[in-house]
Protein backbone atom coordinates (compact mmCIF):
# COMPACT_ATOMS: atom_id res chain seq x y z
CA UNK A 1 13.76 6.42 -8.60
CA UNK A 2 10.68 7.67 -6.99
CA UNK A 3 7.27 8.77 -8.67
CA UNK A 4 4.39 10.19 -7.30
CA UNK A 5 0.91 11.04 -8.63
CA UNK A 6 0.56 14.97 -8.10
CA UNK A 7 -2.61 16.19 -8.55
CA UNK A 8 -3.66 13.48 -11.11
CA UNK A 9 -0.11 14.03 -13.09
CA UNK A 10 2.59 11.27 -12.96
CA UNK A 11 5.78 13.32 -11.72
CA UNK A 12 8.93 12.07 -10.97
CA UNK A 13 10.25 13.48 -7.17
CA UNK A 14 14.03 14.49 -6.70
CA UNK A 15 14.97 16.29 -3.68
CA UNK A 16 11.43 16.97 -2.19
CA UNK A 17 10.94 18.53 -6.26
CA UNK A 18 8.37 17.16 -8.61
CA UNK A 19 9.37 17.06 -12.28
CA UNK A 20 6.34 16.34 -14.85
CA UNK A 21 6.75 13.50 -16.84
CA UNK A 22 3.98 14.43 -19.44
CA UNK A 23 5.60 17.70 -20.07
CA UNK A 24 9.56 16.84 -19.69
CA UNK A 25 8.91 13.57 -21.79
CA UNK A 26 6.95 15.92 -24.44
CA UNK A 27 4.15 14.14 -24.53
CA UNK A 28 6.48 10.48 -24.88
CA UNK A 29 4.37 9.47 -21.41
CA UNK A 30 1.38 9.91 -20.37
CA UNK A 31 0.69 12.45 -17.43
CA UNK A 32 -2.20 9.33 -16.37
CA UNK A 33 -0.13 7.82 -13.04
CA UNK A 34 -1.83 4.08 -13.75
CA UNK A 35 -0.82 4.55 -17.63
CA UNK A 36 2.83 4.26 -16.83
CA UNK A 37 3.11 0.69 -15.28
CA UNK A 38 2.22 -0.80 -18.66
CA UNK A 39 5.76 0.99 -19.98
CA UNK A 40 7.69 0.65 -16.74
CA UNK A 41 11.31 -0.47 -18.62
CA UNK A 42 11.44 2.62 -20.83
CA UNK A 43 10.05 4.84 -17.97
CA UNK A 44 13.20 3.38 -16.21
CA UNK A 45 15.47 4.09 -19.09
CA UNK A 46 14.25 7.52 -19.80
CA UNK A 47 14.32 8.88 -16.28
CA UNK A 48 17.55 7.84 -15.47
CA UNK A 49 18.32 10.68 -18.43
CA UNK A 50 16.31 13.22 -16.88
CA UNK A 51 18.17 16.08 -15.90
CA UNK A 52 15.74 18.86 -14.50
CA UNK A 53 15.35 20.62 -11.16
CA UNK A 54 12.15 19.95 -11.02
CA UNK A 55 9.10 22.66 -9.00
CA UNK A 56 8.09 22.46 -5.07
CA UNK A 57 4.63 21.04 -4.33
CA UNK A 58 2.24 21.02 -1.77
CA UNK A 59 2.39 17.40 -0.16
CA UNK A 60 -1.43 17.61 0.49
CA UNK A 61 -2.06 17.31 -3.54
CA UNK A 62 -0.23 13.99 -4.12
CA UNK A 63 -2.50 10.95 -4.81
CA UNK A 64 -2.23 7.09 -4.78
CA UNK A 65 0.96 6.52 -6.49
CA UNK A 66 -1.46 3.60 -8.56
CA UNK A 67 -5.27 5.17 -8.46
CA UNK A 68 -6.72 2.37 -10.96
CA UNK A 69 -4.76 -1.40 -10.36
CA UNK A 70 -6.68 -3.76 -11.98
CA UNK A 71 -6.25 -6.53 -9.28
CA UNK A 72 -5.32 -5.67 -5.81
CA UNK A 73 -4.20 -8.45 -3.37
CA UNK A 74 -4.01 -8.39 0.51
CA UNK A 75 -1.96 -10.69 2.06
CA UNK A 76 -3.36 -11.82 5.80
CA UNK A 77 -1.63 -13.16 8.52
CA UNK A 78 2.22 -12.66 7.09
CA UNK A 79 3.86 -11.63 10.71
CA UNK A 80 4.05 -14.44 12.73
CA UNK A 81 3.06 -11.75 15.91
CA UNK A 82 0.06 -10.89 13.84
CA UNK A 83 -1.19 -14.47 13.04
CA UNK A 84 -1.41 -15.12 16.94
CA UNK A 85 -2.94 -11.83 18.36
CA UNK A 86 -5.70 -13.19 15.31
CA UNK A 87 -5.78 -16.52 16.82
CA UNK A 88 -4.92 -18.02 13.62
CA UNK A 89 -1.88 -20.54 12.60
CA UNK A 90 0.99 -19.25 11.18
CA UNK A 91 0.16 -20.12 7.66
CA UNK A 92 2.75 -22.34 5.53
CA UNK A 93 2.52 -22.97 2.18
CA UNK A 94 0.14 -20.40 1.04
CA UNK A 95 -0.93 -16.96 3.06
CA UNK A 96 -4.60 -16.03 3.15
CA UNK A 97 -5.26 -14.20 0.07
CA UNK A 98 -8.01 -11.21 -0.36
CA UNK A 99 -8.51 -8.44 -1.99
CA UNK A 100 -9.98 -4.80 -1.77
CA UNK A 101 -11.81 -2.99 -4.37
CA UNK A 102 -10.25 -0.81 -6.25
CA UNK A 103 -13.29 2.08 -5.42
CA UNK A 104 -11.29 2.21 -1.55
CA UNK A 105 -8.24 3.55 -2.88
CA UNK A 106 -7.00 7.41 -2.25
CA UNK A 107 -4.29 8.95 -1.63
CA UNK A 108 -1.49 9.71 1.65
CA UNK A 109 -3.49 12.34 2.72
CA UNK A 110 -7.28 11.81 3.50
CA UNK A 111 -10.02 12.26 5.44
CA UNK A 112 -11.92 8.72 5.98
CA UNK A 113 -15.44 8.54 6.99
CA UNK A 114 -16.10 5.41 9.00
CA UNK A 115 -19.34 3.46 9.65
CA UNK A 116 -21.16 4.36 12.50
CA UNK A 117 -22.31 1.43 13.85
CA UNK A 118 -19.05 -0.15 12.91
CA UNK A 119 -15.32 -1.26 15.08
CA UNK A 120 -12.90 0.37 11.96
CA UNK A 121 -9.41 -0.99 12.76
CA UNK A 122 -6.04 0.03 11.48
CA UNK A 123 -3.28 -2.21 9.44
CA UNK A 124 0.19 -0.66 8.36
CA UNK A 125 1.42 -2.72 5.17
CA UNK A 126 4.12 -2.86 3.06
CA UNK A 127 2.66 -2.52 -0.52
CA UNK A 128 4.32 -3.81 -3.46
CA UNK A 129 3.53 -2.60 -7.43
CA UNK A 130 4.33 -4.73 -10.09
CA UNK A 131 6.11 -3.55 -13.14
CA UNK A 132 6.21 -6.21 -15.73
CA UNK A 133 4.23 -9.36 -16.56
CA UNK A 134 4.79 -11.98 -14.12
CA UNK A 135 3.42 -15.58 -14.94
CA UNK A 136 4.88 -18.65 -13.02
CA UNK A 137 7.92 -16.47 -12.26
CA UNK A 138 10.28 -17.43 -9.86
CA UNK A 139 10.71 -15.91 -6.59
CA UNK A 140 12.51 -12.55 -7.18
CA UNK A 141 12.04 -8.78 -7.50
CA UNK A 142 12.60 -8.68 -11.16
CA UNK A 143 8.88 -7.80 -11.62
CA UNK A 144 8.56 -5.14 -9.07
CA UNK A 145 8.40 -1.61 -10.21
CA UNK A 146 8.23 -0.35 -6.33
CA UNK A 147 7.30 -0.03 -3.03
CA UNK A 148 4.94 2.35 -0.99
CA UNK A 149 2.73 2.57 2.36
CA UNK A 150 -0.37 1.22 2.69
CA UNK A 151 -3.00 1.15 5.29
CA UNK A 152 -5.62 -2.06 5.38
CA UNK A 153 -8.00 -0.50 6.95
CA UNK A 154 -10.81 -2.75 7.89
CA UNK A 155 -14.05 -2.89 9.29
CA UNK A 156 -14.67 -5.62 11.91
CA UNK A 157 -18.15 -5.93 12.11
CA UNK A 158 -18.56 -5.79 8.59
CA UNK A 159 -15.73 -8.01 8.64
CA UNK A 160 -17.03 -11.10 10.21
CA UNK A 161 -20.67 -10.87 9.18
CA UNK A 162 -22.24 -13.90 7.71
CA UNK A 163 -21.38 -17.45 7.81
CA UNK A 164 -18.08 -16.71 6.27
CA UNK A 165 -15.61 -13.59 6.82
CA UNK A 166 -16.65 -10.76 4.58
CA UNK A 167 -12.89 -9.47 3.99
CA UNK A 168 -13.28 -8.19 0.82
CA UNK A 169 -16.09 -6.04 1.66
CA UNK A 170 -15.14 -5.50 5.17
CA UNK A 171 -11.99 -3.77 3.68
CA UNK A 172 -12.78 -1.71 1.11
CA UNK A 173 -15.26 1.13 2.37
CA UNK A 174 -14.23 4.46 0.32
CA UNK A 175 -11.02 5.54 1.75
CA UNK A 176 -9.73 2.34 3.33
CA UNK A 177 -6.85 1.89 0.90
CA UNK A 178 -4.86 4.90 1.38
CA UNK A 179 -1.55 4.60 -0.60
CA UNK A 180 1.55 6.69 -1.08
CA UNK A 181 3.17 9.17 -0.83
CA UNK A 182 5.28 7.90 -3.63
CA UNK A 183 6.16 4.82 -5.05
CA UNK A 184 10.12 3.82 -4.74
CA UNK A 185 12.09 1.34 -6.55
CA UNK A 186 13.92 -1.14 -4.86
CA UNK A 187 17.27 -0.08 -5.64
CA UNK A 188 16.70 2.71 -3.74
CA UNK A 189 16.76 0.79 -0.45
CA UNK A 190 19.95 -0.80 1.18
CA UNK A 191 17.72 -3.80 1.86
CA UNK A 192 14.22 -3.50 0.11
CA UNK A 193 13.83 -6.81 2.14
CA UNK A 194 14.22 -5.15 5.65
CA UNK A 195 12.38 -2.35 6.11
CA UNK A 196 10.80 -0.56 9.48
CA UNK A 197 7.08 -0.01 9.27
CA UNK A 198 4.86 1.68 11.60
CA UNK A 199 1.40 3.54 13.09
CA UNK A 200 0.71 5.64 15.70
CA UNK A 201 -2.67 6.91 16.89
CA UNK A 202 -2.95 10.56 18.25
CA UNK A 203 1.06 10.05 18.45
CA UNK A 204 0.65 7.00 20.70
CA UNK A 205 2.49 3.98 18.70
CA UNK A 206 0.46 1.26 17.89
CA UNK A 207 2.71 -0.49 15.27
CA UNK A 208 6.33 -1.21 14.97
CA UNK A 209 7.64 -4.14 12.91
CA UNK A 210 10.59 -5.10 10.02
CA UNK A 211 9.55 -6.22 7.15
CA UNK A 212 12.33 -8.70 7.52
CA UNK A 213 9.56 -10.47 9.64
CA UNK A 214 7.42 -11.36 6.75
CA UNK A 215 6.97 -15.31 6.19
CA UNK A 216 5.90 -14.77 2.78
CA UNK A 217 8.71 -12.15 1.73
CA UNK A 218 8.02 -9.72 -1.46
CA UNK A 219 9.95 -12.15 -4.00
CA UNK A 220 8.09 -15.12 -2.62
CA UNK A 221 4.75 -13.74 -2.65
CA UNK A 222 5.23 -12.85 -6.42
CA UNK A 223 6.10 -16.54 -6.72
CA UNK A 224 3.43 -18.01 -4.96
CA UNK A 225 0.79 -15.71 -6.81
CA UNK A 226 1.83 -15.73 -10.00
CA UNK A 227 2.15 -20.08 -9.78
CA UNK A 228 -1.94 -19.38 -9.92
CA UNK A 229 -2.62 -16.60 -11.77
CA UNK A 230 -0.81 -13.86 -13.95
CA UNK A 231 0.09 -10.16 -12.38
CA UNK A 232 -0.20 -7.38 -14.15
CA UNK A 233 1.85 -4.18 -14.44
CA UNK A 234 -0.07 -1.79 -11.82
CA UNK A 235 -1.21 -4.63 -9.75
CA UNK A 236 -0.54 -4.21 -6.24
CA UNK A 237 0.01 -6.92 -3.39
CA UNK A 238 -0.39 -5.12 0.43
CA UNK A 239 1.83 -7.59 1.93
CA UNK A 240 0.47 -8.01 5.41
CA UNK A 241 0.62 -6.15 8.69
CA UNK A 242 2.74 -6.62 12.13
CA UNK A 243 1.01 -7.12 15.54
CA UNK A 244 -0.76 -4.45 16.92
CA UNK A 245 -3.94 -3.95 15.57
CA UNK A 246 -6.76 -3.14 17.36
CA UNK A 247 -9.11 -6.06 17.82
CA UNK A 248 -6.27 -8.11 18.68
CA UNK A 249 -5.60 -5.84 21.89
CA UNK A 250 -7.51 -6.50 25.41
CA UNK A 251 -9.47 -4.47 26.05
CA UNK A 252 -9.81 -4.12 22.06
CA UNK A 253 -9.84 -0.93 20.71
CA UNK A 254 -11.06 0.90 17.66
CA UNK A 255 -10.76 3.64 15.97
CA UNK A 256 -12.61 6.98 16.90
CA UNK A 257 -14.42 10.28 15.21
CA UNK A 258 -11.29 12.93 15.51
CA UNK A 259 -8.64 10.70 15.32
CA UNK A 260 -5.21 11.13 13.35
CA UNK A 261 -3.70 7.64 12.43
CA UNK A 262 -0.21 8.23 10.46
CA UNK A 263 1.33 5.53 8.98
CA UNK A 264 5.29 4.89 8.21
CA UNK A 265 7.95 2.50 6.25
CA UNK A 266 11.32 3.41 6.36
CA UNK A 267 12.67 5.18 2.98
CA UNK A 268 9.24 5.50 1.67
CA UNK A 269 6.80 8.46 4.14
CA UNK A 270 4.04 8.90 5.82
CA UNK A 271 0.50 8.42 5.10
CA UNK A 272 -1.82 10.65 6.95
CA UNK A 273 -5.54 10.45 8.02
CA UNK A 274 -8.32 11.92 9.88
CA UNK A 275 -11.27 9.76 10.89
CA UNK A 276 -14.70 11.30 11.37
CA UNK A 277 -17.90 9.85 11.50
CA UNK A 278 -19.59 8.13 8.30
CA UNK A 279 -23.47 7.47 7.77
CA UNK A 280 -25.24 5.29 10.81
């Protein structure tokens, strides 16, 4: 199954074809696409009964497939390529854990303003939505509801201000959590576990890993979380991103005013944006 939020309206997607879930449902589900997480089982169980064409859309008018999570989690340094272009260990019992605020999200298609004074980097992730409560659960994908793109964008300067790394804040200007184009459940993949993710810059490639590389994989990461803390349905873990980011290139490199960055995993889409210049 895949779902999409189309101009604000949950829809399920068939075929390149939204269907409205609001209307088709009459009125059983909301048309709100954060509203459904909280009923993910029956949204399961009534979809799969769903027989409609469904209407063309315009790709540009899809959103974050979850606008509002309440808790977002990033997960740093979970490619072992990754860890040591950062100059970090490979972590082993626990990843780095961070967030970014909910305020950053939008959707596959965006325009992102970037700090002027700033070195705005790019991260490809894997990002996993949970579906159901999961509280000291057990490493498995019984909680996940899906999977989409995500970009961890991130601002370097920002970044590493202070006496301690500012991640949070460093990560979540507006626009630095673009998300979509739709959310997919795992069934859907031959191997949800092994996945090819991507970015390219202006068309030049600047990211190309399997998710099959992770060292925390999606069932263990709901594990390890959830030993500390309960997930929510909505919540959303970006699961780290391979080597190739900017600041871990020599000469380093940044992102610049006019650039395109899309952003790829395989069986999911694309997530397009164009960076122009923010406020000095």
């Amino acid at each position: 199954m895949r779902i999409a939020n189309l101009s604000g309206r949950l829809v399920l997607i068939r075929q390149n074809r939204a269907i409205d879930v609001a209307d088709t449902s009459a009125g059983r589900f909301s048309a709100d696409p954060q509203a459904v997480y909280a009923r993910w089982p029956e949204l399961r169980a009534w979809a799969a009964t769903v027989d409609h064409a469904g209407t063309a859309f315009d790709p540009s008018e899809l959103g974050s497939p979850v606008p509002h999570p309440r808790q977002v989690f990033a997960i740093g340094l979970n490619y072992r390529e990754h860890a040591a272009e950062s100059g970090f260990a490979v972590p082993d019992t626990l990843p780095p854990v961070f967030t970014k605020f909910p305020t950053a999200i939008t959707g596959p298609v965006s325009t992102v303003a970037m700090p002027a004074d700033g070195h705005t980097d790019w991260e490809v992730e894997l990002v996993v939505v949970i579906g159901t409560r999961a509280y000291q659960a057990p490493a498995s994908w019984e909680h996940v509801a899906g999977l989409t793109v995500g970009q961890d964008l991130s601002e370097r300067i920002t970044q590493m201000t202070g006496p301690a790394p500012q991640f949070g804040l460093g990560k979540s200007f507006p626009g630095f959590a673009p998300m979509g184009p739709c959310l997919v459940t795992p069934d859907e993949f031959d191997d949800p576990d092994d996945l090819e993710l991507g970015c390219s810059i202006n068309g030049e490639q600047m990211q190309k890993g399997r998710t099959r590389d992770l060292i925390f994989s999606v069932p263990s990461l709901v594990a390890k979380l959830s030993a500390i803390l309960p997930l929510l349905p909505g919540d959303v873990i970006f699961t780290g991103t391979p080597a190739g980011v900017g600041v871990g290139r020599t000469p380093q490199r940044f992102l610049a005013p006019g650039d395109k960055l899309v952003s790829y995993v395989e069986g999911i889409g694309e997530l397009h944006q164009t960076l122009v210049e923010g406020a000095a």
